[in-house]
C-alpha atoms as a PDB file:
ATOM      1  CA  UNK A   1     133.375  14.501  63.865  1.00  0.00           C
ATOM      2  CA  UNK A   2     129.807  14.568  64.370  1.00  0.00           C
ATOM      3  CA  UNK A   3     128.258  16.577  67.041  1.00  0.00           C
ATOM      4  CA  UNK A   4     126.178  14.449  69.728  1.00  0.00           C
ATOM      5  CA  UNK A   5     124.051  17.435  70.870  1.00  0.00           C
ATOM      6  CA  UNK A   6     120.663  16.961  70.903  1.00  0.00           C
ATOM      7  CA  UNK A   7     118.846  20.565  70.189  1.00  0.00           C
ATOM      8  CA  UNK A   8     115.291  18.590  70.234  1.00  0.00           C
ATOM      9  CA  UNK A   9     112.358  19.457  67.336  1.00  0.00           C
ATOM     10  CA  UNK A  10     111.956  23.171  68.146  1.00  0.00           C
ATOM     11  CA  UNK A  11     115.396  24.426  68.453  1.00  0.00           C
ATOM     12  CA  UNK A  12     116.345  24.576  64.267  1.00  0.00           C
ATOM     13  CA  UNK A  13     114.008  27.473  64.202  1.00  0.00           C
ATOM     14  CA  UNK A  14     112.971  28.523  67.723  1.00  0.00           C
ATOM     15  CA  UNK A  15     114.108  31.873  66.937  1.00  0.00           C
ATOM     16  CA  UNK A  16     112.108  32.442  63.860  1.00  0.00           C
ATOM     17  CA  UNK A  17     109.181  30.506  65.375  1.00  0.00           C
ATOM     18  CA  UNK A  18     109.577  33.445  68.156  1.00  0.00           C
ATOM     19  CA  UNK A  19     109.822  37.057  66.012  1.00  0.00           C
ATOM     20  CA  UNK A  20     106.921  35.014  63.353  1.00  0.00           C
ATOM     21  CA  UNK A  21     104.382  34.668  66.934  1.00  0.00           C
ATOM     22  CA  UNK A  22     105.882  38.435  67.542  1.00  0.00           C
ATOM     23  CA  UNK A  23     104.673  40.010  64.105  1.00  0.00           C
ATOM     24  CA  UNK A  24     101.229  38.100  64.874  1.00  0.00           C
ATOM     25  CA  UNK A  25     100.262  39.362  67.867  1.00  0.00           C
ATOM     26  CA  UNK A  26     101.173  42.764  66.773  1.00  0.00           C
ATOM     27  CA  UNK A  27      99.283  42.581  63.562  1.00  0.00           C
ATOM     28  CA  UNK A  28      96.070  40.672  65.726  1.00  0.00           C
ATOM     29  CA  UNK A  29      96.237  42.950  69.145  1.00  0.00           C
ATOM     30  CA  UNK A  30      93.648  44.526  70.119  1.00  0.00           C
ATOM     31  CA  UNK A  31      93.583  48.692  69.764  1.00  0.00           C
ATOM     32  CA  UNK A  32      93.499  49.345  73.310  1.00  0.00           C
ATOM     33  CA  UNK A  33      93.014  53.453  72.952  1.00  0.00           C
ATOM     34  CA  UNK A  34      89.630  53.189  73.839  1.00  0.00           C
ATOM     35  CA  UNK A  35      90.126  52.074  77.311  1.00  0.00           C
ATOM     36  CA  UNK A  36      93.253  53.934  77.754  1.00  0.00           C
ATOM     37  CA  UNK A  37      91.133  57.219  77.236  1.00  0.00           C
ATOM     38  CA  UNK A  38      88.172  56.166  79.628  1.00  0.00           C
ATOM     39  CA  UNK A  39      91.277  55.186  82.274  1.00  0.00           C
ATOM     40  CA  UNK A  40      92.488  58.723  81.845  1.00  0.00           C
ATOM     41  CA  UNK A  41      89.122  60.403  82.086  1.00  0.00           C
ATOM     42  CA  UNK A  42      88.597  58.198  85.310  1.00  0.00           C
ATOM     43  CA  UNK A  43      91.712  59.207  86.769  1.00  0.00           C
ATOM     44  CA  UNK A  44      91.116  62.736  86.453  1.00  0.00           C
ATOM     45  CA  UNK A  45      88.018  62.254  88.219  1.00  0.00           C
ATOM     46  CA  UNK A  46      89.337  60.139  90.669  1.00  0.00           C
ATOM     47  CA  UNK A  47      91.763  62.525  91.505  1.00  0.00           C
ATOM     48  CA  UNK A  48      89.425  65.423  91.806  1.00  0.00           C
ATOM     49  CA  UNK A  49      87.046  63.936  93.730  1.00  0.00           C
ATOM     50  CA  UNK A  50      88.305  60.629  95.809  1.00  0.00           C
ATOM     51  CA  UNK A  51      91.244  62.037  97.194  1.00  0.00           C
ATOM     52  CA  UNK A  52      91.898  65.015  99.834  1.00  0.00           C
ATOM     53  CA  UNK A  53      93.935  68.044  99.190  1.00  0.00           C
ATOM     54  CA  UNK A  54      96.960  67.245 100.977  1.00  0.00           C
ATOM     55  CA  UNK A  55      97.072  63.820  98.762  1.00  0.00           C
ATOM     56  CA  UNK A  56      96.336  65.451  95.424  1.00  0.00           C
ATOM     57  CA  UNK A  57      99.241  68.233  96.293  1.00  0.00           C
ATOM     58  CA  UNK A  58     101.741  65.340  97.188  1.00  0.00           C
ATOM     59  CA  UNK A  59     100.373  63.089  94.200  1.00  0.00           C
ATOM     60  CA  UNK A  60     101.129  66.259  91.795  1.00  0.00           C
ATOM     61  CA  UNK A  61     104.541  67.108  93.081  1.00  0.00           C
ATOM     62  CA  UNK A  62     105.403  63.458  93.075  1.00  0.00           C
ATOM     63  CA  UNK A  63     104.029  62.310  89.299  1.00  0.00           C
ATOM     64  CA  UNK A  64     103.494  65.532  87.606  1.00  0.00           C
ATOM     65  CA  UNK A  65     106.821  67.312  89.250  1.00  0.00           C
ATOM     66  CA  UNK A  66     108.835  64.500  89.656  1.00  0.00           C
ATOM     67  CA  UNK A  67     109.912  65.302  93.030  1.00  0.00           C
ATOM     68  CA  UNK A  68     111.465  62.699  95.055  1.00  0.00           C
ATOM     69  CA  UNK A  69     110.056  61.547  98.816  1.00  0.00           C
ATOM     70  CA  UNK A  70     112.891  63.378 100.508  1.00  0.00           C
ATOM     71  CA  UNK A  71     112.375  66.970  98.478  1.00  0.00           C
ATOM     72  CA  UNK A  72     108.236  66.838  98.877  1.00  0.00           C
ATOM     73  CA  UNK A  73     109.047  66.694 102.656  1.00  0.00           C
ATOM     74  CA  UNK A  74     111.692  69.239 102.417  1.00  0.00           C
ATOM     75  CA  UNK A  75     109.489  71.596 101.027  1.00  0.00           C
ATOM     76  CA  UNK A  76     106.107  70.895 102.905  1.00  0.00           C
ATOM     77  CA  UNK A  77     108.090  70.385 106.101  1.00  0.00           C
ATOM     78  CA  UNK A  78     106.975  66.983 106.602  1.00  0.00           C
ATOM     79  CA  UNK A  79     108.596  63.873 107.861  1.00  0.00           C
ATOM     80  CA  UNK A  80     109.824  61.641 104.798  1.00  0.00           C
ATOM     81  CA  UNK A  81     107.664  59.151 106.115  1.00  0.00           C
ATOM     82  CA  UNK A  82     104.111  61.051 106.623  1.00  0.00           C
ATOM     83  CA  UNK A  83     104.603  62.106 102.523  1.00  0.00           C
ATOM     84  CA  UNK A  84     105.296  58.340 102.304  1.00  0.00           C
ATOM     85  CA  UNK A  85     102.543  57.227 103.874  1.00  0.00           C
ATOM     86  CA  UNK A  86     100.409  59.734 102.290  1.00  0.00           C
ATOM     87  CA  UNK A  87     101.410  58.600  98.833  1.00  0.00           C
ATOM     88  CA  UNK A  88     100.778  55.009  99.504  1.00  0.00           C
ATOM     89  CA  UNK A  89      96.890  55.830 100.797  1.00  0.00           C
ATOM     90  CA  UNK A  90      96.513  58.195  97.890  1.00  0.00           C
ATOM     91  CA  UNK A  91      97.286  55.300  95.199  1.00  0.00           C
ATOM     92  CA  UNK A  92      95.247  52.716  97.162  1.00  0.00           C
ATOM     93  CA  UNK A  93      92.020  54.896  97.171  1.00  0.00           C
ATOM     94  CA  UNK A  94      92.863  55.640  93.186  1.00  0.00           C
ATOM     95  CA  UNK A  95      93.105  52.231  92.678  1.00  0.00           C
ATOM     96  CA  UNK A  96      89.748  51.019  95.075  1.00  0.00           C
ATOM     97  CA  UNK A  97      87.973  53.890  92.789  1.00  0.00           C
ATOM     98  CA  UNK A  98      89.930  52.498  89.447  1.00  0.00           C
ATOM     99  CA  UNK A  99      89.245  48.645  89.607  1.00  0.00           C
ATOM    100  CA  UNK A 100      85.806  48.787  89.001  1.00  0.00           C
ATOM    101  CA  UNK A 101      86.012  51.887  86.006  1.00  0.00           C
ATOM    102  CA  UNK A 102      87.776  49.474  83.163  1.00  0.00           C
END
């Protein structure tokens, strides 16, 4: 019995068609590392000299501790949401000083 499914013209080899577009856009992407090191640099910066003290601390026991919300406040003696807060005004002033540095 013949099957009266209709797959349409890109289905026979839609997956090959997919992993051949893969292997070219690896083997024709960019090298990035150039930017990715200026980004880093720029954060640094940004971090040193955009931001106050009480946002670097929380920004460093956050990302470079991995500390949750709850534990920063626990040991600071903060309210869960000040640290918030301060986290979310530290990243928007990193990126306000970031968009333009790319």
């Amino acid at each position: 019995m013949k099957s009266t499914r209709y797959d349409g013209p890109f289905d026979t080899r839609a997956s090959e068609w997919i992993g051949d577009l893969t292997v070219w856009t690896r083997q024709n992407a960019g090298d990035n590392s150039e930017r990715l090191e200026r980004l880093r640099r720029n954060l640094r910066q940004a971090r040193e000299r955009e931001l106050t003290p009480r946002q670097r601390q929380m920004l460093e026991l956050y990302y470079d501790h991995g500390m949750t919300i709850p534990q920063i406040a626990g040991e600071l003696g903060l309210n869960r949401s000040t640290v918030s807060r301060t986290l979310r005004r530290a990243r928007d002033r990193l990126y306000r000083f970031l968009r333009y540095a790319l």
